[in-house]
PDB file of N, CA and C in Angstrom:
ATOM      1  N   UNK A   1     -29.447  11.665  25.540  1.00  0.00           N
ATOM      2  CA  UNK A   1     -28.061  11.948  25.283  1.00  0.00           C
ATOM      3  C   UNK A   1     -27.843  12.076  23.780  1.00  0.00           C
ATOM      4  N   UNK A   2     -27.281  12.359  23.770  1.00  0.00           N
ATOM      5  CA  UNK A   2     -26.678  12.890  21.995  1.00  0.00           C
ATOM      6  C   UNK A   2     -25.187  11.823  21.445  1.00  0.00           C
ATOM      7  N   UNK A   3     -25.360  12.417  20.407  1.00  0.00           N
ATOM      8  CA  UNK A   3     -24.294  10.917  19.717  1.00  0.00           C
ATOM      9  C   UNK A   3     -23.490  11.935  19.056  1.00  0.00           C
ATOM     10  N   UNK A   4     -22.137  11.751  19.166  1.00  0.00           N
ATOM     11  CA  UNK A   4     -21.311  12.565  18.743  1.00  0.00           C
ATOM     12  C   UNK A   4     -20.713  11.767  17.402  1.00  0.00           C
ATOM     13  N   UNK A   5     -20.896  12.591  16.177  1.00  0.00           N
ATOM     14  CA  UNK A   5     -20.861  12.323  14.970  1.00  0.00           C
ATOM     15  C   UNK A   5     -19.631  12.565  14.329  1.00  0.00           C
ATOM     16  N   UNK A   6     -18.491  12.359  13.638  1.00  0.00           N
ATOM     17  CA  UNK A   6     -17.136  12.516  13.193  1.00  0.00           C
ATOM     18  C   UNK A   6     -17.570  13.956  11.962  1.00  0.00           C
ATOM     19  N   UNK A   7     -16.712  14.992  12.186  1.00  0.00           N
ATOM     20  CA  UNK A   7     -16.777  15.977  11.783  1.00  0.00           C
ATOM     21  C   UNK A   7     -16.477  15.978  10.279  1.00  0.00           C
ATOM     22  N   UNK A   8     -17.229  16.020   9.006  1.00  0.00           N
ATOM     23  CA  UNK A   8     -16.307  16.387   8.222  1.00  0.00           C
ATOM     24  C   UNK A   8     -15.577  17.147   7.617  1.00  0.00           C
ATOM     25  N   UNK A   9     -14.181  16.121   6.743  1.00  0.00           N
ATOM     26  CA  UNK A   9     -13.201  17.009   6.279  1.00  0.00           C
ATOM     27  C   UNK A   9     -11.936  16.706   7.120  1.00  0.00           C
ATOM     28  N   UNK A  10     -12.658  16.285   8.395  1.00  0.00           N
ATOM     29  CA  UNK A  10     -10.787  15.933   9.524  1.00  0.00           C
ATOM     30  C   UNK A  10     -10.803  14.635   9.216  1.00  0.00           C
ATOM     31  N   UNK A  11      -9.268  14.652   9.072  1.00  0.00           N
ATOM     32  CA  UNK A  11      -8.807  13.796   8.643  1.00  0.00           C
ATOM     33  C   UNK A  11      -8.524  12.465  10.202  1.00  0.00           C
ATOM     34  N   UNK A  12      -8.501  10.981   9.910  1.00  0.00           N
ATOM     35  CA  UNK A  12      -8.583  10.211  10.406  1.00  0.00           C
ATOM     36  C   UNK A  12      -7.321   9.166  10.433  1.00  0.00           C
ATOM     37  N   UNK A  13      -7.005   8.550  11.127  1.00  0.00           N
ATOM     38  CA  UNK A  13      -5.802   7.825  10.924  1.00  0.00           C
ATOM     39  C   UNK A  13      -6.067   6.503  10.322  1.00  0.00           C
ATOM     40  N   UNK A  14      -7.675   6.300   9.713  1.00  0.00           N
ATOM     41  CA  UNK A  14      -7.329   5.583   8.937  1.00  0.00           C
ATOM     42  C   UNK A  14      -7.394   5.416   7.473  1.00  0.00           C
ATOM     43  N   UNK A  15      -6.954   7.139   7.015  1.00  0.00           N
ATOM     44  CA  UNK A  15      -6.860   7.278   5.491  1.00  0.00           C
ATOM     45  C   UNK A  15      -5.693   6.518   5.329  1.00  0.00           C
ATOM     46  N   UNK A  16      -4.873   6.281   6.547  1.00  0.00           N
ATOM     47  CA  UNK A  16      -3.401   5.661   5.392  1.00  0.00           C
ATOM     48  C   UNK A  16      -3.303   4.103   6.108  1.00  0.00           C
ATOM     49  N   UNK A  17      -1.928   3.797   5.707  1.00  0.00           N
ATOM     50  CA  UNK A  17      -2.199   2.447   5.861  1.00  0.00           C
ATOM     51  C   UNK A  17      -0.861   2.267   6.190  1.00  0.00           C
ATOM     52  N   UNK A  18      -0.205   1.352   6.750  1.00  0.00           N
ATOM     53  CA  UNK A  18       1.247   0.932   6.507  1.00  0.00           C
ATOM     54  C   UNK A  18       1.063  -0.590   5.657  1.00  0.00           C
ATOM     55  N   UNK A  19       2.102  -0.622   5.701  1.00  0.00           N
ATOM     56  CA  UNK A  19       2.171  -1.875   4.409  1.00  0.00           C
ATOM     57  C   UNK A  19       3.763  -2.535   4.183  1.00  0.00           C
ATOM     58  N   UNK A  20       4.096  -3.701   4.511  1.00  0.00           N
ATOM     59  CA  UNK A  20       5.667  -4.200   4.171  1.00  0.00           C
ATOM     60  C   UNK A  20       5.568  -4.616   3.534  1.00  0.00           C
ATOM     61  N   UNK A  21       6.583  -4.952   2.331  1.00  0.00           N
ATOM     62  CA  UNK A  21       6.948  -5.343   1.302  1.00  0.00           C
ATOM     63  C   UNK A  21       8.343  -6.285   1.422  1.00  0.00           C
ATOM     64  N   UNK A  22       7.870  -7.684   1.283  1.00  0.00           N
ATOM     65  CA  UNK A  22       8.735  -8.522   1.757  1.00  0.00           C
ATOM     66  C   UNK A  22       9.736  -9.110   0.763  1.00  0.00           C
ATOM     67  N   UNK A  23      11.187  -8.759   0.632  1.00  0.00           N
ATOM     68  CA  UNK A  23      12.108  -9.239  -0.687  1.00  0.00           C
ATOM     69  C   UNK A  23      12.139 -10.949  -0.501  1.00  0.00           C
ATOM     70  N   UNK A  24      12.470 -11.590  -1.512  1.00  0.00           N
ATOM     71  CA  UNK A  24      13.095 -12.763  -1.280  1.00  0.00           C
ATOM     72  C   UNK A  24      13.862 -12.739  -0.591  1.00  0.00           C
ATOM     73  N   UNK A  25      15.006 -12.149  -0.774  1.00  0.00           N
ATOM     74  CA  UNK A  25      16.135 -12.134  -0.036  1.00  0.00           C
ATOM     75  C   UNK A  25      16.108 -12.098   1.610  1.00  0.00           C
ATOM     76  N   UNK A  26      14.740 -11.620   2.057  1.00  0.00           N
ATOM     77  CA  UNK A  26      14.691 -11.340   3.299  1.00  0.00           C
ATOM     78  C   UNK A  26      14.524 -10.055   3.954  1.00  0.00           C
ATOM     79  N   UNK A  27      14.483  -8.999   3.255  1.00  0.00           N
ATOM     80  CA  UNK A  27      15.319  -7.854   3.346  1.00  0.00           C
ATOM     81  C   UNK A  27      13.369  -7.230   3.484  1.00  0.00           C
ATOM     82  N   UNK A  28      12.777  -6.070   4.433  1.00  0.00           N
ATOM     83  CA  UNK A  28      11.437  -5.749   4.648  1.00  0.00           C
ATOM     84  C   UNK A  28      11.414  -4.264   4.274  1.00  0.00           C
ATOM     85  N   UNK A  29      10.819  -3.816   3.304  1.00  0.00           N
ATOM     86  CA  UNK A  29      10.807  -2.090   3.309  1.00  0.00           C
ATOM     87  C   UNK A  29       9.101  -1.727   3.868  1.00  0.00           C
ATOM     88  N   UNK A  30       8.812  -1.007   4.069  1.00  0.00           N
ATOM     89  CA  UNK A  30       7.517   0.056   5.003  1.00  0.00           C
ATOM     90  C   UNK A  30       7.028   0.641   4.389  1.00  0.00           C
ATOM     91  N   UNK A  31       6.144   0.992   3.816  1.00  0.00           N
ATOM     92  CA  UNK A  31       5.588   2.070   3.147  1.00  0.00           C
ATOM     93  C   UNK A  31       3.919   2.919   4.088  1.00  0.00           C
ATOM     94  N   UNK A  32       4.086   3.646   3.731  1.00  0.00           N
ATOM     95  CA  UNK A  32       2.474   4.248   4.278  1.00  0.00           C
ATOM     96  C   UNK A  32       2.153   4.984   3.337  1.00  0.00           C
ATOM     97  N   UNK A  33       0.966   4.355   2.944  1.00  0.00           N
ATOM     98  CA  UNK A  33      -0.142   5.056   1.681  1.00  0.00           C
ATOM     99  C   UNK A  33      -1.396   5.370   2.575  1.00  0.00           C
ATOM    100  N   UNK A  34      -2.377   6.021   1.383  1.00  0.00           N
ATOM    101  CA  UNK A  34      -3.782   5.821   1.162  1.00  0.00           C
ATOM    102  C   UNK A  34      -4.210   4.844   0.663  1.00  0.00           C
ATOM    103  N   UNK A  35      -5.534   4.530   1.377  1.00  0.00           N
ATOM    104  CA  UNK A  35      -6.245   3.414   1.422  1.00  0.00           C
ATOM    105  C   UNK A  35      -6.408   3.368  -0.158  1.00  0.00           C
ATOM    106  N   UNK A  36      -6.444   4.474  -0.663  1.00  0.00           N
ATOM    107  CA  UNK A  36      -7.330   4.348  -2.007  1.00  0.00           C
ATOM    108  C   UNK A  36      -6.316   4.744  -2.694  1.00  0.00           C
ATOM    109  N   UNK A  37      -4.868   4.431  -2.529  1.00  0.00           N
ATOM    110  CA  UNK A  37      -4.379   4.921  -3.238  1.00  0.00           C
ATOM    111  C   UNK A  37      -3.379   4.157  -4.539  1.00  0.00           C
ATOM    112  N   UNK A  38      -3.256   3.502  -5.649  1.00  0.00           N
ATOM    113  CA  UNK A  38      -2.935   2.673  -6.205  1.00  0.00           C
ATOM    114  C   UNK A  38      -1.967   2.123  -5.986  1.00  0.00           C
ATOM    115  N   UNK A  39      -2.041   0.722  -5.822  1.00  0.00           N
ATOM    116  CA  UNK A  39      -0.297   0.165  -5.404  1.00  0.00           C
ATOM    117  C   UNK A  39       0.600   0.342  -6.740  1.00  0.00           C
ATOM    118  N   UNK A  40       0.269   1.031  -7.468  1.00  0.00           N
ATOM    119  CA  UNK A  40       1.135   1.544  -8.458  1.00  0.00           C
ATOM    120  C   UNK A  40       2.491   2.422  -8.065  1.00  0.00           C
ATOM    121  N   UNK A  41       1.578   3.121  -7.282  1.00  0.00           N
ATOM    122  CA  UNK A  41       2.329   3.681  -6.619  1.00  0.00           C
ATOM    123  C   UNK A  41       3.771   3.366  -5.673  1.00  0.00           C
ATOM    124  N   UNK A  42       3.230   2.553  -5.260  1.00  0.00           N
ATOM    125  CA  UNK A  42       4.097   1.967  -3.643  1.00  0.00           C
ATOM    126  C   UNK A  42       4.934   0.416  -4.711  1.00  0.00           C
ATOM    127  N   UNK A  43       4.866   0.021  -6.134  1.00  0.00           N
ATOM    128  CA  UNK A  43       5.201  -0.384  -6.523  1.00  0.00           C
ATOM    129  C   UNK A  43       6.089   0.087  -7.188  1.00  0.00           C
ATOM    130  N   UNK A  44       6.416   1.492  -7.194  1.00  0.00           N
ATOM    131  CA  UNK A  44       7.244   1.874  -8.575  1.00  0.00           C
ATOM    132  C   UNK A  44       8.455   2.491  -7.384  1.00  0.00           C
ATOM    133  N   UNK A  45       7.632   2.595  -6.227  1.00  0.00           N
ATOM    134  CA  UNK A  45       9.146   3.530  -5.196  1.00  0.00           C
ATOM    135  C   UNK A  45       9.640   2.259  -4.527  1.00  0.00           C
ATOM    136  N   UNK A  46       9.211   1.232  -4.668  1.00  0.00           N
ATOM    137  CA  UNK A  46       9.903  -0.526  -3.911  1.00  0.00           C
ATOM    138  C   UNK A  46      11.192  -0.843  -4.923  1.00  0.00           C
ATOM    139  N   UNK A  47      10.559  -0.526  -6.580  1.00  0.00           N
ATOM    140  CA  UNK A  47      11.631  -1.087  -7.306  1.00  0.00           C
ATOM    141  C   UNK A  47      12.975   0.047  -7.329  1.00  0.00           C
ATOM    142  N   UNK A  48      12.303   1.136  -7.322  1.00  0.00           N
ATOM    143  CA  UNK A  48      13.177   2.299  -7.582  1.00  0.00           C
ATOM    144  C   UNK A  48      14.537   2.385  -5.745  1.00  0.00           C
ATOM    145  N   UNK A  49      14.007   2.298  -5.055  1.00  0.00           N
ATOM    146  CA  UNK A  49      14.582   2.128  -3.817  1.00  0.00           C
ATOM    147  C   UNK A  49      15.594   0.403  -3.744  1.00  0.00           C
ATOM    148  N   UNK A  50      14.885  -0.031  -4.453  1.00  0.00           N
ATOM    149  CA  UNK A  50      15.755  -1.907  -4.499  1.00  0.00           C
ATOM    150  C   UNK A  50      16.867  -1.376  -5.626  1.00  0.00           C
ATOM    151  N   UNK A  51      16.533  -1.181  -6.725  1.00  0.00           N
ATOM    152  CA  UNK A  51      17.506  -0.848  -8.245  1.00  0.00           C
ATOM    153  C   UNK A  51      16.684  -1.518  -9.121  1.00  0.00           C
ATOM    154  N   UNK A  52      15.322  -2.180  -8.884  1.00  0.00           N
ATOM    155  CA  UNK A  52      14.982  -3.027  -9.962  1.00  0.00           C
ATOM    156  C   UNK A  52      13.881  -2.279 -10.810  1.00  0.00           C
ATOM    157  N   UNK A  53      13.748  -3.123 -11.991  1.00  0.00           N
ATOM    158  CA  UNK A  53      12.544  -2.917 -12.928  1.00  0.00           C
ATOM    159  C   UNK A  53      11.363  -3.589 -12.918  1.00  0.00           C
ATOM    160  N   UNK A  54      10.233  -2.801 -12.771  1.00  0.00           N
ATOM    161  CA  UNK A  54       8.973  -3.808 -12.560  1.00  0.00           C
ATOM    162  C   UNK A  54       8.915  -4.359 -13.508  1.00  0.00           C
ATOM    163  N   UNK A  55       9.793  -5.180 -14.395  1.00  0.00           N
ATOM    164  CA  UNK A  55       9.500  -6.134 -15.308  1.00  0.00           C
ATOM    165  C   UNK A  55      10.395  -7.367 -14.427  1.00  0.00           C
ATOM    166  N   UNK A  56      10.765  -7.248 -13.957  1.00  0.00           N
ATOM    167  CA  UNK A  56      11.968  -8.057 -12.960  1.00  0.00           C
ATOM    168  C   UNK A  56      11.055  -8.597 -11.973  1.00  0.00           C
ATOM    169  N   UNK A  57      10.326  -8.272 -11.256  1.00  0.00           N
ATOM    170  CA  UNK A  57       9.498  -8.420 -10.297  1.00  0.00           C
ATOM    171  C   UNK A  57       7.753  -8.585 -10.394  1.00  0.00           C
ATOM    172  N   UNK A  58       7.625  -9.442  -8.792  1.00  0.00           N
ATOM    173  CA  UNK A  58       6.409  -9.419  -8.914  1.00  0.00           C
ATOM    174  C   UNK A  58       5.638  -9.409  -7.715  1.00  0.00           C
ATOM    175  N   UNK A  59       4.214  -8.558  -7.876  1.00  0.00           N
ATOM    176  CA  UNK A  59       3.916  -8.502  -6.158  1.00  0.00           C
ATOM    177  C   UNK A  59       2.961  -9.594  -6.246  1.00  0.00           C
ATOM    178  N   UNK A  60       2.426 -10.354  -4.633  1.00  0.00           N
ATOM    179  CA  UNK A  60       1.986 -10.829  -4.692  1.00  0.00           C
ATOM    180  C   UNK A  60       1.424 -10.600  -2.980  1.00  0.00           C
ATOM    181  N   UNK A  61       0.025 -10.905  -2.865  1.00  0.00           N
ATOM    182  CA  UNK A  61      -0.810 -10.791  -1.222  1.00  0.00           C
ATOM    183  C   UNK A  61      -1.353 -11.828  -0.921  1.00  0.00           C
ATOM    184  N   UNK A  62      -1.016 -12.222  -0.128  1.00  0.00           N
ATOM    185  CA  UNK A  62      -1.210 -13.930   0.718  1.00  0.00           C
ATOM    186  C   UNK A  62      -1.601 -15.027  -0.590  1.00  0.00           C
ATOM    187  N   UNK A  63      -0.586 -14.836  -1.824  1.00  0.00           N
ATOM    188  CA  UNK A  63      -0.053 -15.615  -2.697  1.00  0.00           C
ATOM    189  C   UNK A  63      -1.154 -15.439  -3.782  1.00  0.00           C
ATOM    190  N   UNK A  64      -1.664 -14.233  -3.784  1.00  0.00           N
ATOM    191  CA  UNK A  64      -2.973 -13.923  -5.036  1.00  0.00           C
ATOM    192  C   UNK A  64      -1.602 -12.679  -5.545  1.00  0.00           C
ATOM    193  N   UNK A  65      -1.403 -12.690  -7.251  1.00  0.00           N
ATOM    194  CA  UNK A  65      -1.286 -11.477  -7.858  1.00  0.00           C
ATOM    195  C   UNK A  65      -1.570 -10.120  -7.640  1.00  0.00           C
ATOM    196  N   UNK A  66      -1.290  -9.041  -7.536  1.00  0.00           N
ATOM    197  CA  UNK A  66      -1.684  -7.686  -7.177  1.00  0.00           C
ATOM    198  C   UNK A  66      -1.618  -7.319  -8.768  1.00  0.00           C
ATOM    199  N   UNK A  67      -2.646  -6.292  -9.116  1.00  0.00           N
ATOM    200  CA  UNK A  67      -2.579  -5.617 -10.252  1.00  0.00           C
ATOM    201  C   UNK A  67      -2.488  -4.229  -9.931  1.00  0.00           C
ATOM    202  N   UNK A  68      -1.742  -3.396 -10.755  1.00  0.00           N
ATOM    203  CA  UNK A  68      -1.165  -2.052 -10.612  1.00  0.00           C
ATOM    204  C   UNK A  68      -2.264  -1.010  -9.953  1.00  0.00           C
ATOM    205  N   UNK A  69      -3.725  -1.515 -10.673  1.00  0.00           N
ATOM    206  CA  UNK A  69      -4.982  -0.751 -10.584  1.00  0.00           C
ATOM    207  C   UNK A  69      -5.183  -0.828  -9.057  1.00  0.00           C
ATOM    208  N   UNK A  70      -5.117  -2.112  -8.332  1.00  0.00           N
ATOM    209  CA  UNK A  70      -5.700  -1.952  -6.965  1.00  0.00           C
ATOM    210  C   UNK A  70      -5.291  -1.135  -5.912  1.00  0.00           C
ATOM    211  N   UNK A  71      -5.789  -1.134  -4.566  1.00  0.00           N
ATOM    212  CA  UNK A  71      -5.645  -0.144  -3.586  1.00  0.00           C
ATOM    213  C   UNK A  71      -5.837  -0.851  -2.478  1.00  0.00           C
ATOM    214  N   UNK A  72      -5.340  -0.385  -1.662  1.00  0.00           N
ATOM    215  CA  UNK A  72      -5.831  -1.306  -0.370  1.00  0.00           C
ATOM    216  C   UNK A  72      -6.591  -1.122   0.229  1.00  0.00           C
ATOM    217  N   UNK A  73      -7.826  -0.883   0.063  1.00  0.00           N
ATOM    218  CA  UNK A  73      -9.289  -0.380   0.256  1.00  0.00           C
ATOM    219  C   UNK A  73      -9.783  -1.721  -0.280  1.00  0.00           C
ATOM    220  N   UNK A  74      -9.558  -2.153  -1.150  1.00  0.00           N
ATOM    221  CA  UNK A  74     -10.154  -3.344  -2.223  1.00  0.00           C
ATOM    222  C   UNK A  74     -10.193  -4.199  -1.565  1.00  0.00           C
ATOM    223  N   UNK A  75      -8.576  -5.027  -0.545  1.00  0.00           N
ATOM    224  CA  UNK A  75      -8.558  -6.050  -0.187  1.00  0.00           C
ATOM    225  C   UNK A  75      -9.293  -6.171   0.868  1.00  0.00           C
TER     226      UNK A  75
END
């Protein structure tokens, strides 16, 4: 029998990711990125969508710091 091999170039559902972003306040926003794609990203449309300045804020993943550079491929 033969082994059927993933084609490349098609795309997979698990280039992206979902991801919540939890306020103090309580309040949950959603995002869906790429795995590889910098939480720089998904950090600058959280503050911009809240009203805040990423100097105001801070992310944090099961209570470790996030730095702008990472991706969620890393964790």
């Amino acid at each position: 029998m033969s082994e059927e091999k993933p084609k490349e170039g098609v795309k997979t559902e698990n280039d992206h990711i979902n991801l919540k972003v939890a306020g103090q306040d309580g309040s949950v926003v959603q995002f869906k990125i790429k795995r590889h794609t910098p939480l720089s990203k998904l950090m600058k449309a959280y503050c911009e969508r809240q009203g805040l300045s990423m100097r105001q804020i801070r992310f944090r993943f099961d209570g470790q710091p996030i730095n702008e550079t990472d991706t969620p491929a890393q964790n």
